[in-house]
C-alpha atoms as a PDB file:
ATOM      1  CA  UNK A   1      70.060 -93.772 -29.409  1.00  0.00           C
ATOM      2  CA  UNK A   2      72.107 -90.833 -28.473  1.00  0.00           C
ATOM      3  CA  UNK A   3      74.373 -90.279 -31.756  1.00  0.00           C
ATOM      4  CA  UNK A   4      77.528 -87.413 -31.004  1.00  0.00           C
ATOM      5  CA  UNK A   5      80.531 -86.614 -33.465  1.00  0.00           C
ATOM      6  CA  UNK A   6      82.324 -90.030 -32.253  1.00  0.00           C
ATOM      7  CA  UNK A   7      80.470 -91.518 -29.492  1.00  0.00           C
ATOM      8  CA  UNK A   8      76.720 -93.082 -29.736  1.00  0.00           C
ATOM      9  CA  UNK A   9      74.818 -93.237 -26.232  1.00  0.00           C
ATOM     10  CA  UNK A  10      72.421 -96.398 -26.632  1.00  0.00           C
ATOM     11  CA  UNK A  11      69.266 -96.413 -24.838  1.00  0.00           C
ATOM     12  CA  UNK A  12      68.229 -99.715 -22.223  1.00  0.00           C
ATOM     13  CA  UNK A  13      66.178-100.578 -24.982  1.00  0.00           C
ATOM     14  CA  UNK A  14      68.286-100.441 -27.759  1.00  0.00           C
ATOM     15  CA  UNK A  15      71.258-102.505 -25.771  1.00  0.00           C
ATOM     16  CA  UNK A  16      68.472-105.287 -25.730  1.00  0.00           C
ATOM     17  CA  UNK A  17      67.358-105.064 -29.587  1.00  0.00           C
ATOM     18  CA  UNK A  18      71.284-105.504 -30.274  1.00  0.00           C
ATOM     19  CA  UNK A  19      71.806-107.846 -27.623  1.00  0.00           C
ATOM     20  CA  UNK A  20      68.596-110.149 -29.297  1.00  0.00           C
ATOM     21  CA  UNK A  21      69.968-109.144 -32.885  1.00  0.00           C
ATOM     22  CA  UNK A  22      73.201-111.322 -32.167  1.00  0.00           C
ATOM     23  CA  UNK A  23      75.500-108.125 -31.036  1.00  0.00           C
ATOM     24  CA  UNK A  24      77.811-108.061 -28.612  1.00  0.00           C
ATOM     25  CA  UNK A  25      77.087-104.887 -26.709  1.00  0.00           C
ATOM     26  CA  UNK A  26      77.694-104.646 -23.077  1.00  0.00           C
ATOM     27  CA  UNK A  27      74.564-103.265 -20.753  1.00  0.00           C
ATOM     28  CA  UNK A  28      74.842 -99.948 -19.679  1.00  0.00           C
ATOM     29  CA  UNK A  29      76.795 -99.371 -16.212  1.00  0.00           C
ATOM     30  CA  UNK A  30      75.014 -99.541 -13.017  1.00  0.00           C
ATOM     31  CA  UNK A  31      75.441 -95.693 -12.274  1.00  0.00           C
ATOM     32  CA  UNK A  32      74.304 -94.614 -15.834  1.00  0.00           C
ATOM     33  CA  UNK A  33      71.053 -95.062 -17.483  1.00  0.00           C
ATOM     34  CA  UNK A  34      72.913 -95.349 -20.664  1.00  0.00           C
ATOM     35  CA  UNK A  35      75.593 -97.922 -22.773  1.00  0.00           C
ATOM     36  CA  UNK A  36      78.310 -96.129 -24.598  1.00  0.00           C
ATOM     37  CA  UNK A  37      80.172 -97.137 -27.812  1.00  0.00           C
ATOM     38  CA  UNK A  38      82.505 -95.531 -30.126  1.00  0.00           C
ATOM     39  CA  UNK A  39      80.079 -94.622 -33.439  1.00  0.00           C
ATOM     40  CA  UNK A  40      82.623 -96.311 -35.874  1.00  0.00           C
ATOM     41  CA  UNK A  41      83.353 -99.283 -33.311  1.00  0.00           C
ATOM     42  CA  UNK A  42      79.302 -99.514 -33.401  1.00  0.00           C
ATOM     43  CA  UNK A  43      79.059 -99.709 -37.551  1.00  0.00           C
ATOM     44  CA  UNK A  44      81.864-101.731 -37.531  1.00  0.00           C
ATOM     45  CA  UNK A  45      79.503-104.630 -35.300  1.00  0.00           C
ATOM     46  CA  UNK A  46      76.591-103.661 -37.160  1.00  0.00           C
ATOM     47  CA  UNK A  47      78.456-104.532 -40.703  1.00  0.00           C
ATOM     48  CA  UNK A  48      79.493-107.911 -39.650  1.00  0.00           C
ATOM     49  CA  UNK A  49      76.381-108.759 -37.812  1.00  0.00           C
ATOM     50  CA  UNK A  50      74.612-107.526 -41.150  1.00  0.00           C
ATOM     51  CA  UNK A  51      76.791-109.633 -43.308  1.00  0.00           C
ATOM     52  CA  UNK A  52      76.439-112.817 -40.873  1.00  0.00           C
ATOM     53  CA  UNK A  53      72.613-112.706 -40.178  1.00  0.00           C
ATOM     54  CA  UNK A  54      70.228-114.747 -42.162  1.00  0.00           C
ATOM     55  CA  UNK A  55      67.563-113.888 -39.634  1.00  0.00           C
ATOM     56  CA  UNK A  56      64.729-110.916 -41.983  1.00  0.00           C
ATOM     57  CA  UNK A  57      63.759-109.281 -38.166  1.00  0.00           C
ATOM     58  CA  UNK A  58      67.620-109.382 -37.252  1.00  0.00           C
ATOM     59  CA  UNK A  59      68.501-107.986 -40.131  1.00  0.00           C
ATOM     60  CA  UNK A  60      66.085-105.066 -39.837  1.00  0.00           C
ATOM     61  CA  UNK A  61      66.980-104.341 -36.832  1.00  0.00           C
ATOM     62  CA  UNK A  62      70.675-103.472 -38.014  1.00  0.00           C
ATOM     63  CA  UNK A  63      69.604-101.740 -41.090  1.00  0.00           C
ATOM     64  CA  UNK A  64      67.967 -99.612 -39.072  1.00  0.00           C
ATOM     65  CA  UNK A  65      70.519 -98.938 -36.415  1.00  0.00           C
ATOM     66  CA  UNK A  66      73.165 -98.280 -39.930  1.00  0.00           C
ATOM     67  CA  UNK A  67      70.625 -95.658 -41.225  1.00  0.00           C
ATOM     68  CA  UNK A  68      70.529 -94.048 -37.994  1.00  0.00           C
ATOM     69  CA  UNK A  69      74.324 -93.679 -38.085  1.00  0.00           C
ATOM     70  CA  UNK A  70      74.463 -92.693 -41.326  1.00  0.00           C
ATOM     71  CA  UNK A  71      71.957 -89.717 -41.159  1.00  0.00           C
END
């Protein structure tokens, strides 16, 4: 994950750990290696996926991905 001032640039890999963690994140397009989101449009997903997920390796998953924005 690719974090700038507004925009986050997510990684093949971390489209699919979303993707699996109940997110609805679009792959990255065909011509681009990597999946673009606006960083508060992200955290705003990750905060109701966090308050919505029973699931302890879902969950971790977002925390993580929240930290990362937050640092």
């Amino acid at each position: 994950m690719i974090i700038h001032p507004a925009m986050v640039e997510l990684l093949p890999t971390d489209v699919l750990m979303l993707r699996e963690s109940g997110l609805p994140i679009a792959p990255a397009d065909k011509n681009t290696a990597f999946a673009k989101i606006g960083r508060a449009d992200l955290a705003s997903r990750l905060r109701t996926a966090r308050a919505h997920t029973d699931d302890p390796a879902h969950l971790s998953v977002i925390v993580s991905f929240l930290r990362q924005l937050r640092a």
